[in-house]
N, C-alpha and C. Protein backbone atom coordinates (compact mmCIF):
# COMPACT_ATOMS: atom_id res chain seq x y z
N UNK A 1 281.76 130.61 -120.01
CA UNK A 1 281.97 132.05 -120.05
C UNK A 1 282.71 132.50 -121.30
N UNK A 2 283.53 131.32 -122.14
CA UNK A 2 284.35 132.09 -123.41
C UNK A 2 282.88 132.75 -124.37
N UNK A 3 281.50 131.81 -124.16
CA UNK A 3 280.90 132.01 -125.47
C UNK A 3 280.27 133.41 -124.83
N UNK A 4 279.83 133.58 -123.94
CA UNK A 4 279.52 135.13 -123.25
C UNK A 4 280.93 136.49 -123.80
N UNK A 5 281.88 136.17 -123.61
CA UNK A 5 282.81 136.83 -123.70
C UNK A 5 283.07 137.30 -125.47
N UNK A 6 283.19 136.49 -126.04
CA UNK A 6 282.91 136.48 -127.76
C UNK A 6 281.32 137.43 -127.90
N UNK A 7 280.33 136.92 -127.29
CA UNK A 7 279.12 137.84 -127.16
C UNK A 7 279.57 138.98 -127.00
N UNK A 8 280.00 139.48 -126.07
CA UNK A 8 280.27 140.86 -125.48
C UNK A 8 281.65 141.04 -126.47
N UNK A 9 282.71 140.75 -126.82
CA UNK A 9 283.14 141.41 -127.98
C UNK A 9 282.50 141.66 -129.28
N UNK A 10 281.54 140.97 -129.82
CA UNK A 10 280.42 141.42 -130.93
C UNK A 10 279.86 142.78 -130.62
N UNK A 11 279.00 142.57 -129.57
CA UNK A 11 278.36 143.39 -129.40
C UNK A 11 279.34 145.36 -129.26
N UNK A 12 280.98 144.57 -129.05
CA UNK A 12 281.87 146.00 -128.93
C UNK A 12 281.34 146.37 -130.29
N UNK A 13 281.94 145.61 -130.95
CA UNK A 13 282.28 145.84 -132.48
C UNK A 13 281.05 146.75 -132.85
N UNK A 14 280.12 146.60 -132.58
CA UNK A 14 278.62 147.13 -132.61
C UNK A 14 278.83 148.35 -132.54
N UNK A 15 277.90 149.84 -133.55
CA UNK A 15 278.00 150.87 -133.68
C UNK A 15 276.86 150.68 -132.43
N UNK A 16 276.96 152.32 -132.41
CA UNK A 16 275.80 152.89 -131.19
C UNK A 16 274.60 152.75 -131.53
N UNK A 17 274.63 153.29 -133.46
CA UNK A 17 273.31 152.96 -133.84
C UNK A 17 272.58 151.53 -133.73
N UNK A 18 273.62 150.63 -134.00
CA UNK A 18 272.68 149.20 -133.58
C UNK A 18 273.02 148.68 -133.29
N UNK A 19 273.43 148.94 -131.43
CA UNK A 19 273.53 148.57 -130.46
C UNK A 19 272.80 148.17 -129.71
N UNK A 20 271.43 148.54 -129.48
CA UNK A 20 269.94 148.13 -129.20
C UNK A 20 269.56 146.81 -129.83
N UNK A 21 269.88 146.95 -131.27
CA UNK A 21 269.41 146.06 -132.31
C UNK A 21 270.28 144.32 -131.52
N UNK A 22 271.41 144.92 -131.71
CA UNK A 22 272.41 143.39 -131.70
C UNK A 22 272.29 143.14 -130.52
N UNK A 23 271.99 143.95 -129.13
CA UNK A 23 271.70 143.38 -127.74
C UNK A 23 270.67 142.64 -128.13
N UNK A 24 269.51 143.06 -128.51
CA UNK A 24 268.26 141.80 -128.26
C UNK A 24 268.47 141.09 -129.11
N UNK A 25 269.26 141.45 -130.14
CA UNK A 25 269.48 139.41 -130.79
C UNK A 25 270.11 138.76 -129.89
N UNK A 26 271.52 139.42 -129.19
CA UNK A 26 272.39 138.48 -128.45
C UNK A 26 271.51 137.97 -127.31
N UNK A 27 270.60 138.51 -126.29
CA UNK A 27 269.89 138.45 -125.31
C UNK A 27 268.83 137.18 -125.87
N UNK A 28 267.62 137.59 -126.99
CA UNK A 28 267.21 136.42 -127.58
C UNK A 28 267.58 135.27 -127.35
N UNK A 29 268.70 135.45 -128.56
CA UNK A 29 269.70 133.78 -128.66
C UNK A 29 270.14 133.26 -127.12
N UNK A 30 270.54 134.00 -126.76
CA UNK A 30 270.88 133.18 -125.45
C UNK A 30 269.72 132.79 -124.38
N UNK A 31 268.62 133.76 -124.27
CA UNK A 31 267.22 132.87 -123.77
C UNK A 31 266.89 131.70 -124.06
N UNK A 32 266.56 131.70 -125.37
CA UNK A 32 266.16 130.81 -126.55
C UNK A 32 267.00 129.45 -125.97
N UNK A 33 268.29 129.64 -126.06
CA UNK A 33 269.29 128.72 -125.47
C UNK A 33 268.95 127.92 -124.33
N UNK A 34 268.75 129.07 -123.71
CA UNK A 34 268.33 128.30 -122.04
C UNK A 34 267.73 127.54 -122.25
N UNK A 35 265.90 127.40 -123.34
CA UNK A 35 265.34 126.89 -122.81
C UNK A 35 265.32 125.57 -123.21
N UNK A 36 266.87 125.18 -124.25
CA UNK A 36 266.73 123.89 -124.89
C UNK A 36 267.94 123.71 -123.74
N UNK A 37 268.90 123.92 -123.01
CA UNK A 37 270.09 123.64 -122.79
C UNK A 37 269.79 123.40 -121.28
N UNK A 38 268.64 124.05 -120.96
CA UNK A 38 268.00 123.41 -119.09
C UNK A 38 267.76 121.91 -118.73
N UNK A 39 266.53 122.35 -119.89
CA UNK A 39 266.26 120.51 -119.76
C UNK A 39 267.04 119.34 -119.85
N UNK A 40 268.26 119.55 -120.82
CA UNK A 40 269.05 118.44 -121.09
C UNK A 40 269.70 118.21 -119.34
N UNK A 41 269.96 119.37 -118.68
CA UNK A 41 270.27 119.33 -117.58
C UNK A 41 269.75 118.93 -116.20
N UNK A 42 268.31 118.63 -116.76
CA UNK A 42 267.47 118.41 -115.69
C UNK A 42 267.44 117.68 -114.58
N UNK A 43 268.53 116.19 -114.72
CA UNK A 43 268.80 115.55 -113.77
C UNK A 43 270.02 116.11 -112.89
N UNK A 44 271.02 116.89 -113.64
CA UNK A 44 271.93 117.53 -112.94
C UNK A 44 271.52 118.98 -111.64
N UNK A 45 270.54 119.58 -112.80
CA UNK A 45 270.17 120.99 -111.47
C UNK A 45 269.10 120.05 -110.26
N UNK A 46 268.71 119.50 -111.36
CA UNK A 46 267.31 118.85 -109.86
C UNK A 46 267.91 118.15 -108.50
N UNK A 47 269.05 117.09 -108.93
CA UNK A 47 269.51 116.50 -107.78
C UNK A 47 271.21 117.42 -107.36
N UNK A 48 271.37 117.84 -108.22
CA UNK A 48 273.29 118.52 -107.37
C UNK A 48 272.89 120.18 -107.29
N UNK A 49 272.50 120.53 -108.11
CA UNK A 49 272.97 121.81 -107.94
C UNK A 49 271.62 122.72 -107.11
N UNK A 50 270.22 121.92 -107.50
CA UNK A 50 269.10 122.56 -106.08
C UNK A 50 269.32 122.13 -105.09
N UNK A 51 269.61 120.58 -104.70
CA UNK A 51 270.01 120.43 -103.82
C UNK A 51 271.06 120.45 -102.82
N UNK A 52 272.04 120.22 -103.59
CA UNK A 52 273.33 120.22 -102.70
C UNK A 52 274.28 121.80 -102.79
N UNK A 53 273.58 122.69 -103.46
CA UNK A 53 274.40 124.05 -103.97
C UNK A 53 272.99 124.95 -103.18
N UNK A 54 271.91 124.73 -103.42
CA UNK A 54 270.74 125.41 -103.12
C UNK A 54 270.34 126.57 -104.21
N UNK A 55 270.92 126.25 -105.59
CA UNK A 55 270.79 127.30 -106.58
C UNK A 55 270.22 126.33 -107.73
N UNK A 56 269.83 127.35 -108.76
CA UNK A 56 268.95 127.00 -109.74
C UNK A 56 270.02 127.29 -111.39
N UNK A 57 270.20 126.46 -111.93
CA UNK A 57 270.94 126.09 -113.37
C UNK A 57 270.15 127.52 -114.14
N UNK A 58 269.31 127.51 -114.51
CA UNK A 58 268.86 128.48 -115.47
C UNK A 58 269.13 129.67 -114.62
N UNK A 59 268.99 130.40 -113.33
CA UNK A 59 269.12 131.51 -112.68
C UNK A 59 270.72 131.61 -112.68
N UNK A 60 271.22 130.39 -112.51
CA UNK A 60 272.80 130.53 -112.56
C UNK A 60 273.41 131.72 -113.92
N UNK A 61 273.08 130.41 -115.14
CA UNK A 61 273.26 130.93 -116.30
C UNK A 61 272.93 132.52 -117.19
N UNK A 62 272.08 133.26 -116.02
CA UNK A 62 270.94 134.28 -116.62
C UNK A 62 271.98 135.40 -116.05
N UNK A 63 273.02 134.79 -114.98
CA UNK A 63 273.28 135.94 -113.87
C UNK A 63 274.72 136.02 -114.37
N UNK A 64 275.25 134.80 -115.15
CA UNK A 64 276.80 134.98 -115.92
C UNK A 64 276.30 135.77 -117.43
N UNK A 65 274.76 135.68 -118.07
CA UNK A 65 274.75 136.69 -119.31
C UNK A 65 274.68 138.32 -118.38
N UNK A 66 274.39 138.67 -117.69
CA UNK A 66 273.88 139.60 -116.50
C UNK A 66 275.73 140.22 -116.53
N UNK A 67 276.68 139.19 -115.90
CA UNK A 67 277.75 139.76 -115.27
C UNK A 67 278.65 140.11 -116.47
N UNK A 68 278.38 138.62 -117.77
CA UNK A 68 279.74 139.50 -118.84
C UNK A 68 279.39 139.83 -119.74
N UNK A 69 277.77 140.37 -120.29
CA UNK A 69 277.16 141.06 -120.85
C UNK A 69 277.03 141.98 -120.81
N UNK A 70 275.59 141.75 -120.60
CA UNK A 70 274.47 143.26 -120.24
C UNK A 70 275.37 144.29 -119.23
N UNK A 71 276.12 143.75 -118.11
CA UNK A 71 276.45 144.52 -117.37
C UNK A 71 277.52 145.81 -118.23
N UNK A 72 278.21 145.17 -118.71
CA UNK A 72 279.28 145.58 -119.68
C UNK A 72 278.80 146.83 -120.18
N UNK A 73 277.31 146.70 -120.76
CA UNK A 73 276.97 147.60 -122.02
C UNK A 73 275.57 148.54 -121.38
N UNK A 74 275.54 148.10 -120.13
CA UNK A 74 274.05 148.89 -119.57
C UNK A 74 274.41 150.65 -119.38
N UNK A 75 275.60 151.00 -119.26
CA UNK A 75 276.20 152.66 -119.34
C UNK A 75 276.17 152.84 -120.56
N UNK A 76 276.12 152.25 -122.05
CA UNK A 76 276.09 152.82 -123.08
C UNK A 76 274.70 152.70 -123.42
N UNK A 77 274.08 151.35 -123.07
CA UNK A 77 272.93 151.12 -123.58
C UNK A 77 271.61 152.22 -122.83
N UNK A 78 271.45 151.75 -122.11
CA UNK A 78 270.22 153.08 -121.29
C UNK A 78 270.10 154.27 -121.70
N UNK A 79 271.32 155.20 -121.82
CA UNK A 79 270.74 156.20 -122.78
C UNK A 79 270.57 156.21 -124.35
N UNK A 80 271.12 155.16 -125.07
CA UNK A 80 270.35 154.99 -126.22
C UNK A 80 268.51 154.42 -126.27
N UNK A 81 268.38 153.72 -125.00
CA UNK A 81 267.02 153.39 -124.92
C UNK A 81 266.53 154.61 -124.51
N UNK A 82 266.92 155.35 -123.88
CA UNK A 82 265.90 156.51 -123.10
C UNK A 82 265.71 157.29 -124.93
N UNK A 83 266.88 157.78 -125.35
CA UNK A 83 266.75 158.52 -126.23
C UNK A 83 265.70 157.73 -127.33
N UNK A 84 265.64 156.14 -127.91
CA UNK A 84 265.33 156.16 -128.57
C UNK A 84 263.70 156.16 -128.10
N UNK A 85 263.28 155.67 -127.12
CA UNK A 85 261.71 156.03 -126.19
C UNK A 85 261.29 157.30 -126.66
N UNK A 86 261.91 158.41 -126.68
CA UNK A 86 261.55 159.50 -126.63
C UNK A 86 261.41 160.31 -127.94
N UNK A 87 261.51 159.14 -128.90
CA UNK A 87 261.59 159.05 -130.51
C UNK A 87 261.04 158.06 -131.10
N UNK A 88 259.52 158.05 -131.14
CA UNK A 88 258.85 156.82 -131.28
C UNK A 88 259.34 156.03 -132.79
N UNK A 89 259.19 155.26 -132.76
CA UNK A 89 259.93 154.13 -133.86
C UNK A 89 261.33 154.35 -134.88
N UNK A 90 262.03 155.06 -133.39
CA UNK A 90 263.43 155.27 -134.25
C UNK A 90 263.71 153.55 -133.45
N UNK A 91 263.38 152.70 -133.15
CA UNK A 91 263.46 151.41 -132.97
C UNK A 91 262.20 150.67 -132.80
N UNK A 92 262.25 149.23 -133.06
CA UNK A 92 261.05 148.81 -133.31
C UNK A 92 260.38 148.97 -132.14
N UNK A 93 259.08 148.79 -131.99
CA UNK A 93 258.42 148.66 -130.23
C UNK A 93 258.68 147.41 -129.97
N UNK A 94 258.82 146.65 -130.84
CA UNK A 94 259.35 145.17 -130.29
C UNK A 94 260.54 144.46 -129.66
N UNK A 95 261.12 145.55 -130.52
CA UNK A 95 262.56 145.35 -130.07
C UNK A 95 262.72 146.28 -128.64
N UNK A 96 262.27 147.25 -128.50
CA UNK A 96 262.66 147.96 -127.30
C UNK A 96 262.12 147.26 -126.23
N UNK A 97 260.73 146.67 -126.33
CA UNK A 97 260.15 145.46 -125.10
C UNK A 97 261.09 144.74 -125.21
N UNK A 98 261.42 144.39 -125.82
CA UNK A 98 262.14 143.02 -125.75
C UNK A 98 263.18 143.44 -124.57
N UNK A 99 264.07 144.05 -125.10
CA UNK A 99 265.39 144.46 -124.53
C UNK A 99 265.11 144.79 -122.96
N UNK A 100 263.81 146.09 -122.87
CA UNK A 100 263.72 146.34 -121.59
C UNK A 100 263.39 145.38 -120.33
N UNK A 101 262.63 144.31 -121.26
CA UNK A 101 261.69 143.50 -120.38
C UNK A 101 263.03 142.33 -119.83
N UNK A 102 263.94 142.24 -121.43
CA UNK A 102 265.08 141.36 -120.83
C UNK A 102 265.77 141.65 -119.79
N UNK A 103 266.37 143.57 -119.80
CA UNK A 103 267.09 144.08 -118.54
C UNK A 103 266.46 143.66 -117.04
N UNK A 104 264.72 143.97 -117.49
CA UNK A 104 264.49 143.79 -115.79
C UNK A 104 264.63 142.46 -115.57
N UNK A 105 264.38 141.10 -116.59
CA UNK A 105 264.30 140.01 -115.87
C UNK A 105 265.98 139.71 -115.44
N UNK A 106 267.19 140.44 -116.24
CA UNK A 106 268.23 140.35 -115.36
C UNK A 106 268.87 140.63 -114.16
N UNK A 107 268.43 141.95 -113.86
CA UNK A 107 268.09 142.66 -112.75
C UNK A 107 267.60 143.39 -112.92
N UNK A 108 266.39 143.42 -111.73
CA UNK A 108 265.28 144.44 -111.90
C UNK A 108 265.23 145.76 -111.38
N UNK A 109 266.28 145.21 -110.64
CA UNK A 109 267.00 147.06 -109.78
C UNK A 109 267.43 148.05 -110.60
N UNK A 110 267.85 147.45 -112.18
CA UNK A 110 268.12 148.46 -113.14
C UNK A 110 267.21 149.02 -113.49
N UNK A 111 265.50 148.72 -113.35
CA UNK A 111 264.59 149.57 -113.07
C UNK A 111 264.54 151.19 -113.05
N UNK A 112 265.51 151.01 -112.04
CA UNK A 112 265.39 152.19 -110.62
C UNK A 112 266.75 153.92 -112.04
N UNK A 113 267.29 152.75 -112.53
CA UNK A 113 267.68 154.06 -113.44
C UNK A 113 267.77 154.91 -114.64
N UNK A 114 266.25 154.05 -114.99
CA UNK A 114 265.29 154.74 -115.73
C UNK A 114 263.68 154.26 -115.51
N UNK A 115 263.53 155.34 -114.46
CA UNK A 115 261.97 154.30 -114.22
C UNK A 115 260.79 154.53 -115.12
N UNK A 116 260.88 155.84 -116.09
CA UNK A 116 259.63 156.51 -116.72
C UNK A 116 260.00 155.14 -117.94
N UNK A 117 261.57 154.76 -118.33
CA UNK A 117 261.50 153.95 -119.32
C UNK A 117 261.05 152.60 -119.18
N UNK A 118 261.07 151.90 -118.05
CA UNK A 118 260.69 150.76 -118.00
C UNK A 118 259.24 150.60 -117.20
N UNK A 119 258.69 151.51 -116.94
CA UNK A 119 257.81 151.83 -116.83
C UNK A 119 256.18 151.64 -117.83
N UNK A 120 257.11 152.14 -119.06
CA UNK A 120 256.20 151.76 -120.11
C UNK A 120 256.29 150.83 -120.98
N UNK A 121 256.99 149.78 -119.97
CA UNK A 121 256.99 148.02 -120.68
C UNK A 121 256.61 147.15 -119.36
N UNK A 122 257.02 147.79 -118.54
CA UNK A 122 256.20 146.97 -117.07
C UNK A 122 255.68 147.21 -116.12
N UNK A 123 254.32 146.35 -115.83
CA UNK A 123 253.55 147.43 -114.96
C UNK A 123 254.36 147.47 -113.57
N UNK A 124 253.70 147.85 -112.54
CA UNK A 124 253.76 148.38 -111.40
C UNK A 124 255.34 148.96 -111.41
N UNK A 125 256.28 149.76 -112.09
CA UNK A 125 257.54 150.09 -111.75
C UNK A 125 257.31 151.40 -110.70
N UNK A 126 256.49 151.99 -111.10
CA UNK A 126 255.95 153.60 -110.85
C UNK A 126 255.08 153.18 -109.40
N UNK A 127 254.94 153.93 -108.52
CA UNK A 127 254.56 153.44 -107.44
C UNK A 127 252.89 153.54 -107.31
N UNK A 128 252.16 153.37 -106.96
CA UNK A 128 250.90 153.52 -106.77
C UNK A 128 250.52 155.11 -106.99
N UNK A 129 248.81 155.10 -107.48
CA UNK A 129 248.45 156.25 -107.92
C UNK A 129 247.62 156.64 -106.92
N UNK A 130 247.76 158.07 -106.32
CA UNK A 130 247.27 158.16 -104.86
C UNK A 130 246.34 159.47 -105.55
N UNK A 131 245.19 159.55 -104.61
CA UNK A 131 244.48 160.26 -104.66
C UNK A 131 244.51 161.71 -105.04
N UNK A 132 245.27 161.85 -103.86
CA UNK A 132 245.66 163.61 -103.48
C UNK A 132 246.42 164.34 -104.66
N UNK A 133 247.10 163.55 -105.38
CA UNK A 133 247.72 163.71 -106.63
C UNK A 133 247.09 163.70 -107.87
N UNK A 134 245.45 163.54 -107.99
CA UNK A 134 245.14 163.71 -108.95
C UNK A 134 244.94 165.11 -109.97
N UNK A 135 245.49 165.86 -109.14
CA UNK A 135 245.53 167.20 -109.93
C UNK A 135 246.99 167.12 -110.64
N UNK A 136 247.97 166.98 -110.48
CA UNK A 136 248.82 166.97 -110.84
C UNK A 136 249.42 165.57 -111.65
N UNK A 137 248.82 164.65 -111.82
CA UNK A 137 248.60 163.70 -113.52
C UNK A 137 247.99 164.36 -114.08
N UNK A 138 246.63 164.77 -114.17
CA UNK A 138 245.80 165.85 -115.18
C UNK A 138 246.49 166.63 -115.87
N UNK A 139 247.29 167.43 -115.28
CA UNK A 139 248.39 168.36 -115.22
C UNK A 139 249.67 167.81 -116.12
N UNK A 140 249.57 167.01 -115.69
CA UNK A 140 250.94 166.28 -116.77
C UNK A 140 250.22 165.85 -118.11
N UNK A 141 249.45 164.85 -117.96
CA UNK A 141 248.30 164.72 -119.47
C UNK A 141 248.05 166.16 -119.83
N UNK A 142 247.79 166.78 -119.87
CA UNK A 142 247.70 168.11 -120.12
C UNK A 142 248.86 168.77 -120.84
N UNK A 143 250.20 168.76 -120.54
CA UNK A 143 251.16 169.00 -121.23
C UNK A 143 251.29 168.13 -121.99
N UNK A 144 251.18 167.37 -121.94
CA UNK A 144 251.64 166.20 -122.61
C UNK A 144 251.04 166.04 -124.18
N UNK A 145 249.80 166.28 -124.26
CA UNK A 145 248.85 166.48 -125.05
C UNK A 145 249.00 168.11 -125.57
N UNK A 146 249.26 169.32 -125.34
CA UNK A 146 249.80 170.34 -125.61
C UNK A 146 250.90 169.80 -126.54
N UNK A 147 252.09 169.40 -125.95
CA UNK A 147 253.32 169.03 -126.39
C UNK A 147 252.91 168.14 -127.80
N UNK A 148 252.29 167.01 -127.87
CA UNK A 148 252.34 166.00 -129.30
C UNK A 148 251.40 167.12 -130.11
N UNK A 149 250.46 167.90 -129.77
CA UNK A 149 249.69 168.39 -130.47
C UNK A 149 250.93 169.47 -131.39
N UNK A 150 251.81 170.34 -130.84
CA UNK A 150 252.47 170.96 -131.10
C UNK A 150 253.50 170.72 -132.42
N UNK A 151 253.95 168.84 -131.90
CA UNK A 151 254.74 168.30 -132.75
C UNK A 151 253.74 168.02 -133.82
N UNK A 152 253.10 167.56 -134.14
CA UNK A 152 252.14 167.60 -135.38
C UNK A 152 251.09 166.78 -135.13
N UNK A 153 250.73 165.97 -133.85
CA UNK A 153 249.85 164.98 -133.56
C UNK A 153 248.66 165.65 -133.13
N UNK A 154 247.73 165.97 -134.20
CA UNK A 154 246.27 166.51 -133.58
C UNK A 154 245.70 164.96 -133.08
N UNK A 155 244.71 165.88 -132.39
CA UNK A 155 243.51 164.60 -131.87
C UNK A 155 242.02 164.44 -133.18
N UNK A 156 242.38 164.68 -134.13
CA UNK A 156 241.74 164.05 -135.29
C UNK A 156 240.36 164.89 -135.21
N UNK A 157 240.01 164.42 -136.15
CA UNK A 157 238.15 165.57 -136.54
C UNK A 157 237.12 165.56 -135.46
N UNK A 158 237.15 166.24 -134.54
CA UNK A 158 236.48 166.39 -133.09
C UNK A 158 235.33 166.72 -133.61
N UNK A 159 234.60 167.32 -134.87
CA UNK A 159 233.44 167.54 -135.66
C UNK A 159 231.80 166.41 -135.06
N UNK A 160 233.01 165.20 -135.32
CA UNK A 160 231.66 164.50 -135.30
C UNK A 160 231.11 163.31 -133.95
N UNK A 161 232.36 163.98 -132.99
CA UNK A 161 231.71 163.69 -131.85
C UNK A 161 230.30 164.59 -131.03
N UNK A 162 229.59 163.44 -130.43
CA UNK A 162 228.38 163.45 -130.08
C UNK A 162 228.03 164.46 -129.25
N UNK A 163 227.41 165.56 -128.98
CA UNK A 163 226.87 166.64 -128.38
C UNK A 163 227.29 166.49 -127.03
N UNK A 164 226.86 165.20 -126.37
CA UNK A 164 227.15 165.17 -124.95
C UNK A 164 228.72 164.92 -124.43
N UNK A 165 229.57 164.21 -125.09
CA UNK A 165 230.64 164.37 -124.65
C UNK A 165 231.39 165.84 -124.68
N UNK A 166 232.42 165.73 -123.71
CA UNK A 166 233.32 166.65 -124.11
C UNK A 166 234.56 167.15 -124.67
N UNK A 167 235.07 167.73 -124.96
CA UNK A 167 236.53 167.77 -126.16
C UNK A 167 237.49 167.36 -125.49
């Protein structure tokens, strides 16, 4: 836990602006970690700690980056992700998968407090698409498409589509 703890003081030191940035390196590196630092362990989780503890070495380790990490920084971090989502490549798309996809595999219940954001890095967050509601997605695509058109995103030279489709 000291090298988690040194993590999470870096990451203080960290401006807001790249705070996103230095989470998914720190998150990275410490995956990355796991997956050389499991195996060496392999005779230890397989016979003491699945068996005689009933827990798993790598789930152990994922849930102490979880408690003196991420947890630490998920009230500052989430609304820099929401904000930067809502500002396409004021961060990389790579980096924002990364990060989001890391939160849910830490806990996925953090889901639940931004669901439109993690939503659009993992499927099923959003609940099933029901029938009766199809007027009201239309309805949202519809603004939605109003709205980017507004910001400067036309839908490109509609000229030389084919007679039978429609606009």
């Amino acid at each position: 836990t000291s090298h988690l703890l040194e993590v999470s003081s870096r990451l203080q030191a960290s401006s807001p602006h790249n705070l996103i940035e230095n989470f998914n390196v720190a998150l990275t590196q410490y995956t990355a970690s796991l997956e050389c630092i499991v195996p060496v362990f392999i005779y230890l989780n397989k016979f003491y700690i699945e068996s005689k503890l009933n827990r798993d070495l790598k789930e152990d380790l994922m849930k102490l980056f979880a408690d003196h990490v991420a947890e630490k920084y998920l009230n500052t971090l989430m609304p820099l992700l929401i904000k930067a989502h809502s500002m396409p490549f004021q961060v990389q798309p790579s980096t924002m998968a990364s990060v989001v996809k890391g939160l849910y595999s830490l806990r996925p219940e953090w889901a639940q407090l931004a669901p439109e954001l993690f939503s659009g890095f993992i499927p099923q967050i959003n609940p099933p698409t029901v029938e009766s509601r199809l007027p009201d997605y239309a309805d949202h695509d519809r603004k939605l498409q109003m709205a980017l058109s507004m910001t400067g995103f036309s839908r490109g030279d509609q000229s030389r589509k084919r007679a039978s489709e429609d606009s």
